[in-house]
C-alpha atoms as a PDB file:
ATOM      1  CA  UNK A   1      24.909   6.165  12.827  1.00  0.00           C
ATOM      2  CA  UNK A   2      24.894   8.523  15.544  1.00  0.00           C
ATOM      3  CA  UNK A   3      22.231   7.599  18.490  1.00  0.00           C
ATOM      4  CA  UNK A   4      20.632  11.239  17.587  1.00  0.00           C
ATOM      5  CA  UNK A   5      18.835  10.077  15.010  1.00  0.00           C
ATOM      6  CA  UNK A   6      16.133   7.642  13.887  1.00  0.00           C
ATOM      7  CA  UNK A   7      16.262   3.487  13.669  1.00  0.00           C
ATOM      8  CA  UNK A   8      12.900   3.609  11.378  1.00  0.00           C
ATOM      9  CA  UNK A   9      10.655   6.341   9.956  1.00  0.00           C
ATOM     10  CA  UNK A  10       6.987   5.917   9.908  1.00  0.00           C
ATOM     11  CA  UNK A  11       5.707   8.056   7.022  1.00  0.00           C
ATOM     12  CA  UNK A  12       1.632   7.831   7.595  1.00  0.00           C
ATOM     13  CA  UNK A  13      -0.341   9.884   4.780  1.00  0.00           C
ATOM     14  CA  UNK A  14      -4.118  10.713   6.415  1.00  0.00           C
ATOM     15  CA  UNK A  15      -7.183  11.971   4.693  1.00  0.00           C
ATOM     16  CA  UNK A  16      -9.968  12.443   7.036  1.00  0.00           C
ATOM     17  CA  UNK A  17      -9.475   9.370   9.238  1.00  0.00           C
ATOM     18  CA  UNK A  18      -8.563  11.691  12.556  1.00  0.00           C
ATOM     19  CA  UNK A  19      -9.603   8.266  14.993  1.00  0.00           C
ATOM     20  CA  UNK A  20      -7.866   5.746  13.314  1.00  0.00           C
ATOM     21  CA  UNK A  21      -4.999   7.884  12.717  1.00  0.00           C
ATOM     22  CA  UNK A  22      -4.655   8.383  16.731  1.00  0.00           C
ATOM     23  CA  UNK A  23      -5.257   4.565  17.238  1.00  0.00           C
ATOM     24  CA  UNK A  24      -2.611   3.812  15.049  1.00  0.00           C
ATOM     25  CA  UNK A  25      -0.037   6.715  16.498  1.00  0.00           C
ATOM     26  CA  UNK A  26      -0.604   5.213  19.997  1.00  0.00           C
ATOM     27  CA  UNK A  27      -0.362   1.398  19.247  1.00  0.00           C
ATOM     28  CA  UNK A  28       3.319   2.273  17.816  1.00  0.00           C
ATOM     29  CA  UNK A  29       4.622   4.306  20.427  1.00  0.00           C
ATOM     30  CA  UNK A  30       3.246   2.137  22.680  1.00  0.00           C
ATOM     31  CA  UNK A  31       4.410  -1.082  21.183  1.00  0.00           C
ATOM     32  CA  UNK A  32       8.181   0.224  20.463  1.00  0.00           C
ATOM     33  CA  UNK A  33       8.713   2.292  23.675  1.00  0.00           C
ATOM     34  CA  UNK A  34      12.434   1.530  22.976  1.00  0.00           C
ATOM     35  CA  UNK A  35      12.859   1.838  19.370  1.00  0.00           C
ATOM     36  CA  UNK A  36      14.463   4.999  18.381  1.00  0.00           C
ATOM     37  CA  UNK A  37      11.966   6.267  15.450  1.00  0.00           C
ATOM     38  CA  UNK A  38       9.789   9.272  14.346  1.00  0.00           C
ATOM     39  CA  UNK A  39       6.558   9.716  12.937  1.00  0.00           C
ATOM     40  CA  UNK A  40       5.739  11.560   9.662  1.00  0.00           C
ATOM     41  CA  UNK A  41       2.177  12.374   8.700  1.00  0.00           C
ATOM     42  CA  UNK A  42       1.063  13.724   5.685  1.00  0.00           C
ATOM     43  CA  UNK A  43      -2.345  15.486   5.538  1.00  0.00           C
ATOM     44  CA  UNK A  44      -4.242  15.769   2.222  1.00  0.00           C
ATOM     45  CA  UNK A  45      -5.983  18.481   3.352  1.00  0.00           C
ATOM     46  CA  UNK A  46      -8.410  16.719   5.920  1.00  0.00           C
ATOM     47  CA  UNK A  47      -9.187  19.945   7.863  1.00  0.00           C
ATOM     48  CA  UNK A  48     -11.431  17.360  10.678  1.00  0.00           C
ATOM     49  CA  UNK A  49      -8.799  18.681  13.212  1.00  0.00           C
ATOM     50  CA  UNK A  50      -6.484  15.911  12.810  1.00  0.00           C
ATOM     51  CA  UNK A  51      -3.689  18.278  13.017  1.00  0.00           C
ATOM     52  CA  UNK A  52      -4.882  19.697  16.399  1.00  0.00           C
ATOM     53  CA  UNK A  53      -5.499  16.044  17.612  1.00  0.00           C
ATOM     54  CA  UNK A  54      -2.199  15.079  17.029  1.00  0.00           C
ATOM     55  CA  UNK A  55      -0.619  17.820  18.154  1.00  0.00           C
ATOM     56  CA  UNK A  56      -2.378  17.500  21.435  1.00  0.00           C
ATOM     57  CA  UNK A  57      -1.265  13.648  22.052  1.00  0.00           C
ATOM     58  CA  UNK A  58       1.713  13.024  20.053  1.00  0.00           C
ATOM     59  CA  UNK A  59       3.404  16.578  19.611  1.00  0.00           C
ATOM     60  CA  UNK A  60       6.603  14.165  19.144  1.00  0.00           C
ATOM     61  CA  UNK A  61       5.078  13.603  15.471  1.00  0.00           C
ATOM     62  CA  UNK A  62       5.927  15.620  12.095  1.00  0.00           C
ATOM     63  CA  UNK A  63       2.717  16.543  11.126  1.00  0.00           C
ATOM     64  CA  UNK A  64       2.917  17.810   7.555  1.00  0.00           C
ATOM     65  CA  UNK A  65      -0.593  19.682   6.491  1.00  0.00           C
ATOM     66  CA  UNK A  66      -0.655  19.780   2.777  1.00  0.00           C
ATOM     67  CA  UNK A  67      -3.344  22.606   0.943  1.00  0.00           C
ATOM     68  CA  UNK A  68      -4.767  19.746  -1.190  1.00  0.00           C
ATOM     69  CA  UNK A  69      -5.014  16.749  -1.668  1.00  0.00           C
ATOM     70  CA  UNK A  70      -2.217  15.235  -3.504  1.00  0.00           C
ATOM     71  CA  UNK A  71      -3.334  11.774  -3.163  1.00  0.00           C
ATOM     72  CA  UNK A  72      -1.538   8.665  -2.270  1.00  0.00           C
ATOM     73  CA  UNK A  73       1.311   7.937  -4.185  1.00  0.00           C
ATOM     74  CA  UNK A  74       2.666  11.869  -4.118  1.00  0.00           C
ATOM     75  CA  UNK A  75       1.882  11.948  -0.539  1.00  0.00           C
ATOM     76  CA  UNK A  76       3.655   9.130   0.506  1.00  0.00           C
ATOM     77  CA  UNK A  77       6.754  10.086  -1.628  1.00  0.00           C
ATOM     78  CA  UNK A  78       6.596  13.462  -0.238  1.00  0.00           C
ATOM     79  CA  UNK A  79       7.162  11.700   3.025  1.00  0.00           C
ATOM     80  CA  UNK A  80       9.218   9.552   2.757  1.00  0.00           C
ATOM     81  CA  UNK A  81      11.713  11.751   1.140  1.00  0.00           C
ATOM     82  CA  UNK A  82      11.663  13.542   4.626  1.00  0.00           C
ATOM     83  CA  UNK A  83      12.574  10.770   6.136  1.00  0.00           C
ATOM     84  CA  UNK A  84      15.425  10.639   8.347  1.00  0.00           C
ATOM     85  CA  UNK A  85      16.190   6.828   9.698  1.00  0.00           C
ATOM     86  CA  UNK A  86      17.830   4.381   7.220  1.00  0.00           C
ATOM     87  CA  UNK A  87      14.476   2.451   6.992  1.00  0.00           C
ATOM     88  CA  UNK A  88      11.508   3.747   6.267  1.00  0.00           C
ATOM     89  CA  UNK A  89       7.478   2.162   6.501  1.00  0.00           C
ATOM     90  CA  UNK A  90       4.652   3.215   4.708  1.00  0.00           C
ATOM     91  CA  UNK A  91       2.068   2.879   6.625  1.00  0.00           C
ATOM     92  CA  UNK A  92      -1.573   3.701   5.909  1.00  0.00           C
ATOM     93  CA  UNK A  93      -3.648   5.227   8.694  1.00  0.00           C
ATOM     94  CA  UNK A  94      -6.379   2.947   8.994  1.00  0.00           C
ATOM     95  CA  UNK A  95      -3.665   0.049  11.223  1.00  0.00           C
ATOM     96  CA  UNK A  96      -3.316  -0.625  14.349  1.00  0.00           C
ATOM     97  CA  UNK A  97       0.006  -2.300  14.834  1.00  0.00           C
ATOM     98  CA  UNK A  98       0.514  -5.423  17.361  1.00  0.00           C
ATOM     99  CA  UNK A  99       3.496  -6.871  19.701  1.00  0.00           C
ATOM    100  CA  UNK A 100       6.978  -6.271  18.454  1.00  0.00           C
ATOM    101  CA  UNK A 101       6.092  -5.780  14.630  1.00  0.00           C
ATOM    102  CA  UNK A 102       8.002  -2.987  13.925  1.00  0.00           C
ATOM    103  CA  UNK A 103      11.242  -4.014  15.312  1.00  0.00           C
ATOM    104  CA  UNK A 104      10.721  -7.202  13.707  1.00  0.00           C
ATOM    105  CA  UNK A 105      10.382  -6.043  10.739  1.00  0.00           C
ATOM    106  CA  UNK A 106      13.288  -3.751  11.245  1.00  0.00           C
ATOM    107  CA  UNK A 107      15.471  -6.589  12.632  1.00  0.00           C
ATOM    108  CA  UNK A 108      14.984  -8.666   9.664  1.00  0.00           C
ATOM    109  CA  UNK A 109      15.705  -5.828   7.031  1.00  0.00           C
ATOM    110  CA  UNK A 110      19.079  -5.151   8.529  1.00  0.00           C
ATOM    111  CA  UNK A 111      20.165  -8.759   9.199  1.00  0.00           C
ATOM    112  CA  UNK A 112      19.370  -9.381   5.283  1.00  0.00           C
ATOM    113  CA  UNK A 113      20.558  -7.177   2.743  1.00  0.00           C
ATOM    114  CA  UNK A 114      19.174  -8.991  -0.212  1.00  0.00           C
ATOM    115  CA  UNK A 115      15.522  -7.910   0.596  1.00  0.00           C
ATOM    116  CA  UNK A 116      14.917  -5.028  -0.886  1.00  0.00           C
ATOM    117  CA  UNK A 117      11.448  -4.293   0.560  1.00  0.00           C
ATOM    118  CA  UNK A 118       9.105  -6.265   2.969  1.00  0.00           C
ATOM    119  CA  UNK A 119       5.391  -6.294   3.917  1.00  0.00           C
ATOM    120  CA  UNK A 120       3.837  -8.493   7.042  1.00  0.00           C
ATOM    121  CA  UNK A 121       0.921  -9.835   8.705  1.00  0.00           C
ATOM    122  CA  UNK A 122      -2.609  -8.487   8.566  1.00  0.00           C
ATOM    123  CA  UNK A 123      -5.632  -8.645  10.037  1.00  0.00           C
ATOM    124  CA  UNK A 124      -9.067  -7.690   9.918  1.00  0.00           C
ATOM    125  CA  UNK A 125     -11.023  -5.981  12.783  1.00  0.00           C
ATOM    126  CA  UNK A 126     -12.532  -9.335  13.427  1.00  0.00           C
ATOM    127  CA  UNK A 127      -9.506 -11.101  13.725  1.00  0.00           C
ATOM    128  CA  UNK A 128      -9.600 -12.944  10.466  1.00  0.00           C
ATOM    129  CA  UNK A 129      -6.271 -12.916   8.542  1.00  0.00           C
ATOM    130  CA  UNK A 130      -6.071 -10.795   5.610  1.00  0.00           C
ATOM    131  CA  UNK A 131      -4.890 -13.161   2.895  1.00  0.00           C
ATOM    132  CA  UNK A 132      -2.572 -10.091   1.209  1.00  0.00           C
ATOM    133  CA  UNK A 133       0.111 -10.046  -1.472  1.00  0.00           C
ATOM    134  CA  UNK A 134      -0.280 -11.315  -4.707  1.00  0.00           C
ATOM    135  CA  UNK A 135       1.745 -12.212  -8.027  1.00  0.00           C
ATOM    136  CA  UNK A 136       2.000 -10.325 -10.595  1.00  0.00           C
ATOM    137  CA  UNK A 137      -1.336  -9.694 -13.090  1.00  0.00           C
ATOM    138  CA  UNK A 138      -1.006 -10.097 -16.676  1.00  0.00           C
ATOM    139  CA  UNK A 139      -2.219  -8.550 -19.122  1.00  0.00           C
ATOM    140  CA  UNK A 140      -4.681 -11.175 -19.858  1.00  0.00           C
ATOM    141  CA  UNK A 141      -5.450 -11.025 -16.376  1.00  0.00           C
ATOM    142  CA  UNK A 142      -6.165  -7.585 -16.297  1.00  0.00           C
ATOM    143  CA  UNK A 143      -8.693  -7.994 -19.275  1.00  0.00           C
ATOM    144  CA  UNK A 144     -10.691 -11.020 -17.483  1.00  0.00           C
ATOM    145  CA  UNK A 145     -10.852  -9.212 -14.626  1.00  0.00           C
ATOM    146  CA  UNK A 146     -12.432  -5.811 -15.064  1.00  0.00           C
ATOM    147  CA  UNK A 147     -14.329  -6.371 -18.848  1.00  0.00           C
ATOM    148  CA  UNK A 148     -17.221  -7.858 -19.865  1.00  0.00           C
ATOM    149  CA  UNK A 149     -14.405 -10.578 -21.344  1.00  0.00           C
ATOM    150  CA  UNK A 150     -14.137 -11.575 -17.706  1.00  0.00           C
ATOM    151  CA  UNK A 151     -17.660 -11.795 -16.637  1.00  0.00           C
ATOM    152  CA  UNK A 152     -18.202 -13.978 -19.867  1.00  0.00           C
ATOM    153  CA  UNK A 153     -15.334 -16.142 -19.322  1.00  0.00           C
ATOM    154  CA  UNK A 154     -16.234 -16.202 -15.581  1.00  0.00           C
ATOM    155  CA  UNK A 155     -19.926 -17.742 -16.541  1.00  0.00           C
ATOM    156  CA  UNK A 156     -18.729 -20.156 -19.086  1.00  0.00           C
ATOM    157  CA  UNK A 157     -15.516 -21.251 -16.961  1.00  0.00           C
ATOM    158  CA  UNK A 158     -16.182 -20.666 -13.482  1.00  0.00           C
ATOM    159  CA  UNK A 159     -13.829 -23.471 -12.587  1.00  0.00           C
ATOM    160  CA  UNK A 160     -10.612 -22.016 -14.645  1.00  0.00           C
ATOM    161  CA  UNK A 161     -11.656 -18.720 -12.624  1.00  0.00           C
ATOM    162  CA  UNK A 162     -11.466 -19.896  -9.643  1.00  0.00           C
ATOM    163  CA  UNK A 163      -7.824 -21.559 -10.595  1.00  0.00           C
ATOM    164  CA  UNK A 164      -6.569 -17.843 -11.869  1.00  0.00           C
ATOM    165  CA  UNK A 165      -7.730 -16.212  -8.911  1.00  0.00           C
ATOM    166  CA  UNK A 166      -5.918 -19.329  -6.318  1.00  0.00           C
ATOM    167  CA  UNK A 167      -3.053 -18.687  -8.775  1.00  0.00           C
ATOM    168  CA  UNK A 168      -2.621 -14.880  -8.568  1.00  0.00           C
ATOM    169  CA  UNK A 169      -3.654 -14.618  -4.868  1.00  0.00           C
ATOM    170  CA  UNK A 170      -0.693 -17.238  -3.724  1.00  0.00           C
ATOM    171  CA  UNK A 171      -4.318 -19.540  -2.370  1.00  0.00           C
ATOM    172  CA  UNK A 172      -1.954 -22.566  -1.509  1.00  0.00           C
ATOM    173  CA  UNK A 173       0.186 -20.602   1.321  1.00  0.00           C
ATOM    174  CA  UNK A 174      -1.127 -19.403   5.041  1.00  0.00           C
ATOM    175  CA  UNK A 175       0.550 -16.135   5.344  1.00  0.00           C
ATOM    176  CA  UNK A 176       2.241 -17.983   8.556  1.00  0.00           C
ATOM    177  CA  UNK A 177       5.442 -18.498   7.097  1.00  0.00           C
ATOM    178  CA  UNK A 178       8.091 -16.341   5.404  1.00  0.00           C
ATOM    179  CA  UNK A 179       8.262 -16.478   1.902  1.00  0.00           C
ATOM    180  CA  UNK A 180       9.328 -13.706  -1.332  1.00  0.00           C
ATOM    181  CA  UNK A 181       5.897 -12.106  -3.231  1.00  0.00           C
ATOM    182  CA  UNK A 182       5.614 -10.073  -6.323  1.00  0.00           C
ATOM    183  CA  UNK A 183       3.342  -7.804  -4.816  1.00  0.00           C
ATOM    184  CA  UNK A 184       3.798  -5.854  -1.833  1.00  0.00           C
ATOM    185  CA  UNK A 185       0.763  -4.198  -0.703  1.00  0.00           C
ATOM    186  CA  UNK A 186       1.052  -0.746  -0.475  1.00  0.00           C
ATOM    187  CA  UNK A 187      -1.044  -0.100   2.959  1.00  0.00           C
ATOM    188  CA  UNK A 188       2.516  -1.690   4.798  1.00  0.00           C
ATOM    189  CA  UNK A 189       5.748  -1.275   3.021  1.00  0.00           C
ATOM    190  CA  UNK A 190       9.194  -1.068   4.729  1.00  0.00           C
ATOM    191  CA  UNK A 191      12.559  -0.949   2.720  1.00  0.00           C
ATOM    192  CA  UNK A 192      15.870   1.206   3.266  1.00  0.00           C
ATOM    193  CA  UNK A 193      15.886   4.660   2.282  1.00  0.00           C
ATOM    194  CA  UNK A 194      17.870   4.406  -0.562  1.00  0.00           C
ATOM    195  CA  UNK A 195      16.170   1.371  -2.207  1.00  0.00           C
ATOM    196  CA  UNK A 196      13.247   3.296  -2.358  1.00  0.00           C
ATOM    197  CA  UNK A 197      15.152   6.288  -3.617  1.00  0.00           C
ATOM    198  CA  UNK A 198      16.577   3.775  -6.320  1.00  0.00           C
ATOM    199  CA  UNK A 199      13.317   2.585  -6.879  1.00  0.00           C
ATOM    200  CA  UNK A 200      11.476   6.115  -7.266  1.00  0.00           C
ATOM    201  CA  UNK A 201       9.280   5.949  -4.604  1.00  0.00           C
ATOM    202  CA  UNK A 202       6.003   5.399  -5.322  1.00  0.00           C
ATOM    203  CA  UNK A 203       4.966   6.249  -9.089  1.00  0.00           C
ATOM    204  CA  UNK A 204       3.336   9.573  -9.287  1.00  0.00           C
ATOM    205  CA  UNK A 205       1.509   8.737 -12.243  1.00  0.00           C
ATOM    206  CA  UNK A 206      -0.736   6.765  -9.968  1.00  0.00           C
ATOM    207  CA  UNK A 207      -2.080   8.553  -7.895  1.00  0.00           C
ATOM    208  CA  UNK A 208      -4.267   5.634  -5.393  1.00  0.00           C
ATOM    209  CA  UNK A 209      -3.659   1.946  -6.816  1.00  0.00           C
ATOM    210  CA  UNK A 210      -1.306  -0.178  -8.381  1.00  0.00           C
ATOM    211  CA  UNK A 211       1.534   2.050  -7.532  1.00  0.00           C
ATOM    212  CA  UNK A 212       2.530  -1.181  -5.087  1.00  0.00           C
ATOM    213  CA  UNK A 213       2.651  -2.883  -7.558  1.00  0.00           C
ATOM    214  CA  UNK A 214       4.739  -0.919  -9.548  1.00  0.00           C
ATOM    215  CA  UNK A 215       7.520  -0.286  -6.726  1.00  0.00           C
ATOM    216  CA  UNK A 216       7.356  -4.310  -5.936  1.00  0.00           C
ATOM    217  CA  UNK A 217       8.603  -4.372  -9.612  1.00  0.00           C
ATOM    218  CA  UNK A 218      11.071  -1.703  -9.463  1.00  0.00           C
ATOM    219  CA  UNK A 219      12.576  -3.333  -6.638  1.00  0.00           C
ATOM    220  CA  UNK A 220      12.868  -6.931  -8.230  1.00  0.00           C
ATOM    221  CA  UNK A 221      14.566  -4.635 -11.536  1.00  0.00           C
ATOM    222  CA  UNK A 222      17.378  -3.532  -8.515  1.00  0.00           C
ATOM    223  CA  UNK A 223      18.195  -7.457  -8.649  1.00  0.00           C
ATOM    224  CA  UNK A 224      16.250  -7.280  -4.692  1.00  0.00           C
ATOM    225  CA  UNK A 225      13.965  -9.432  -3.030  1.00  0.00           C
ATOM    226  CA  UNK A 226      10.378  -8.163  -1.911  1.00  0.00           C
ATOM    227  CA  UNK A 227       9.194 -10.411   0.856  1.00  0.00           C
ATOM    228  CA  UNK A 228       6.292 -11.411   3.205  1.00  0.00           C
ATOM    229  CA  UNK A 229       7.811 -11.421   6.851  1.00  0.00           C
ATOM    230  CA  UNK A 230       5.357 -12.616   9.541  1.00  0.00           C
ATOM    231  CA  UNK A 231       5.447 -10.447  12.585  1.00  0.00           C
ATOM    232  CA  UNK A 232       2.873 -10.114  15.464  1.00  0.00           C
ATOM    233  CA  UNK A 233       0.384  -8.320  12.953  1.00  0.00           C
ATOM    234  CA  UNK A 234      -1.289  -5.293  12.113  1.00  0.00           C
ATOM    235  CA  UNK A 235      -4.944  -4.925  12.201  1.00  0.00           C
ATOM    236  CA  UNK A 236      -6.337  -2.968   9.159  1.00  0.00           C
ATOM    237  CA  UNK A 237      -9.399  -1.227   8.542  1.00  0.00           C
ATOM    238  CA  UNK A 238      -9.229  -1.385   5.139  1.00  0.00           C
ATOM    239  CA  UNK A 239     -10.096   1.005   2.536  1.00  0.00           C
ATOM    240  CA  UNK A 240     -10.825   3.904   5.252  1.00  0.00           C
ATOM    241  CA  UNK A 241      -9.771   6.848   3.081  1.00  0.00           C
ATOM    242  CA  UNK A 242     -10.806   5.800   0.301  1.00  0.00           C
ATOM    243  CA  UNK A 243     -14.330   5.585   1.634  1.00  0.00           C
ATOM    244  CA  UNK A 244     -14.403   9.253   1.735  1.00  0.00           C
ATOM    245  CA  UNK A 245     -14.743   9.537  -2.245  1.00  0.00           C
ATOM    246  CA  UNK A 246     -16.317   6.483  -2.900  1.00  0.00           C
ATOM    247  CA  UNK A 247     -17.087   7.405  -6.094  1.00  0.00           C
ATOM    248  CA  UNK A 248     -14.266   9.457  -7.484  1.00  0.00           C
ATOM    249  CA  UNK A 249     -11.806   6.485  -6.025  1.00  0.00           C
ATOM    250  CA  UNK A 250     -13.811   4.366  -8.510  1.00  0.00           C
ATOM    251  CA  UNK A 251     -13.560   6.543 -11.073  1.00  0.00           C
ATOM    252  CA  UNK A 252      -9.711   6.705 -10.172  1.00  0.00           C
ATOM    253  CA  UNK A 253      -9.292   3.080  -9.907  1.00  0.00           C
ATOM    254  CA  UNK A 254      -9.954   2.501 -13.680  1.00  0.00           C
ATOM    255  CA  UNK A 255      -7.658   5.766 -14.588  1.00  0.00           C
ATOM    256  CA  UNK A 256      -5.062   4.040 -12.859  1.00  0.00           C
ATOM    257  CA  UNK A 257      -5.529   0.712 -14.113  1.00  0.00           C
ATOM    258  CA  UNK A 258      -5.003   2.047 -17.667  1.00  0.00           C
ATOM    259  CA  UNK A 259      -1.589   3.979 -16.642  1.00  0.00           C
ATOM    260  CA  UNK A 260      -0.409   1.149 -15.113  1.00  0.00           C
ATOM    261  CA  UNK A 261      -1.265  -0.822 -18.260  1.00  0.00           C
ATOM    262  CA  UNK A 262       0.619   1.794 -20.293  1.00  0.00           C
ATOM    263  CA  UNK A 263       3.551   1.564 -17.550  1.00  0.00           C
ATOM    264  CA  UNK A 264       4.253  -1.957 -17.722  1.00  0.00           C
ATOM    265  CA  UNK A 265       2.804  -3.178 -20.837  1.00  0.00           C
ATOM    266  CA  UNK A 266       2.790  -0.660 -22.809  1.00  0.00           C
ATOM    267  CA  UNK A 267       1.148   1.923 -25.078  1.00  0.00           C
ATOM    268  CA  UNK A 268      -1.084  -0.201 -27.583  1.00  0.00           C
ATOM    269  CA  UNK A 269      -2.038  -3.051 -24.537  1.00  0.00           C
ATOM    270  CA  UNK A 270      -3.553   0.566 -22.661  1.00  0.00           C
ATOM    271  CA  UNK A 271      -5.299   1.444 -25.776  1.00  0.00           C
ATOM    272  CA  UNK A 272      -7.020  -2.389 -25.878  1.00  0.00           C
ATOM    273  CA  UNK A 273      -7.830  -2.253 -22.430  1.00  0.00           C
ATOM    274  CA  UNK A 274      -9.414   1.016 -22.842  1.00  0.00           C
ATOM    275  CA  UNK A 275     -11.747  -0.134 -25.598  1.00  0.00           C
ATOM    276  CA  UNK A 276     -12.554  -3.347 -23.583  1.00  0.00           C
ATOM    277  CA  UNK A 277     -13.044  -0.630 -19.938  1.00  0.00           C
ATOM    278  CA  UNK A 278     -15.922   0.978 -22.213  1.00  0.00           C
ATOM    279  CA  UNK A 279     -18.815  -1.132 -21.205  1.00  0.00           C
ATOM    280  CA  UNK A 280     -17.727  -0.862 -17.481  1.00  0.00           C
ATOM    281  CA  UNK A 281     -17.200   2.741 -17.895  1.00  0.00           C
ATOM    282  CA  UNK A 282     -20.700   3.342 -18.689  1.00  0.00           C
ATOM    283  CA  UNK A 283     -21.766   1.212 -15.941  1.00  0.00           C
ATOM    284  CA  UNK A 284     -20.004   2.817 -13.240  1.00  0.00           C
ATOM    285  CA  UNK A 285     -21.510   6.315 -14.873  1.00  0.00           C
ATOM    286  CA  UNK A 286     -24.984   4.655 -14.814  1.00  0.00           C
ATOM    287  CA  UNK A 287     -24.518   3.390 -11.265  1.00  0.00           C
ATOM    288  CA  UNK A 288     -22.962   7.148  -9.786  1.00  0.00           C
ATOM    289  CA  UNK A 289     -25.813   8.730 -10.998  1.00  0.00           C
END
């Protein structure tokens, strides 16, 4: 690969987060001041001068303002399909990242062709370990966890609750340690350029959640392994953008939970689900206005 161009993309897709999108610019270019790699934002139409900051401080960045917001899963595909380098991160805006991360991550990607796409440490503000990636839901997991099903079988069986939720959250491992993960989450993904390609990005039918979950799938249909790498960390303030539209992420969340439904388990399970999402429908209706 000629020297000319990239190691690693950074495709970053900001929606009025200006601050933590220049704390997170600086803590990779100072972090990797000899890794060859650009920097691709995508703007959902912020308009909170985040294009003029950036601009100002990191003119080095492709700064991509898009008229409206096209949310995250479009964004990030429209990104990443920009990208130059061989590897490419998704990387939400609200992270700092620490140490030698990225060329850790980078290292490990290249020196192992049989991972097909890797996340890595997290932490919170506060310096508490985020305790992220998860197996696989199923169906019946789905239903306990966001119908009145759930809260009933929650009260009556707290105990085989808990045991689900140890279960689908991986409770018995540290994050210290290497180790492969059905879920990647989808605030720090980094994979070659043509596994996502071969994967199809990020699923446009969702437009904010599950659409990790859907590429971690993908990728494990290539035959690939999607893994948990520990690295020096990345601190996350989590769910900044989505803070923004509080309520129509909500809203959003549940749309998406029935397309994934329909995605991976198909028509007649989405159509359950719905009937079952009723009651919490009208909650969430009660509770906006």
């Amino acid at each position: 690969m000629p020297t000319s161009l990239p190691a690693l993309s950074v495709v970053i897709v900001n929606y009025k987060t200006r601050d933590l999108l220049l704390a997170l610019l600086e803590s990779i270019y100072a972090q990797a001041p000899d890794l060859r790699l650009e920097c691709i934002v995508l703007d959902n139409a912020s308009y909170d001068g985040s294009a003029q900051a950036v601009a100002a401080r990191f003119p080095q960045v492709r700064f991509v303002q898009n008229a409206e917001n096209g949310y995250f899963s479009a964004a990030y595909t429209q990104g990443i399909q920009l990208a130059q380098a061989d590897y490419v991160l998704a990387l939400n805006p609200d992270m700092q990242v620490r140490g030698a991360t990225l060329q850790r991550l980078l290292s490990a990607l290249q020196a192992d062709p049989s991972i097909g796409a890797a996340t890595t440490t997290m932490y919170f503000p506060d310096g508490r370990l985020q305790r992220n990636g998860s197996r696989f839901p199923t169906f019946g997991y789905l239903v306990l966890n966001y119908t009145f099903i759930g809260k009933l079988y929650r009260w009556l069986t707290p105990k085989g609750w808990q045991k689900l939720q140890d279960w689908l959250w991986y409770a018995e491992w540290d994050r210290l340690s290497a180790r492969p993960i059905d879920v990647l989450p989808g605030s720090a993904i980094i994979a070659h350029r043509e596994v996502w390609r071969a994967a199809g990005y990020f699923e446009t039918r969702l437009k904010m959640y599950f659409s990790d979950d859907y590429f971690s799938r993908r990728v494990q249909a290539l035959g690939l392994r999607t893994m948990y790498l520990p690295s020096d960390g990345i601190v996350h303030h989590e769910g900044a953008s989505a803070k923004q539209v509080s309520a129509r992420a909500l809203r959003m969340y549940l749309r998406d939970l029935i397309v994934y439904t329909r995605l991976v388990y198909g028509g007649l399970a989405a159509a359950l689900l719905s009937v079952l999402l009723i009651p919490t429908w009208l909650v969430q209706r009660l509770k906006a206005r």
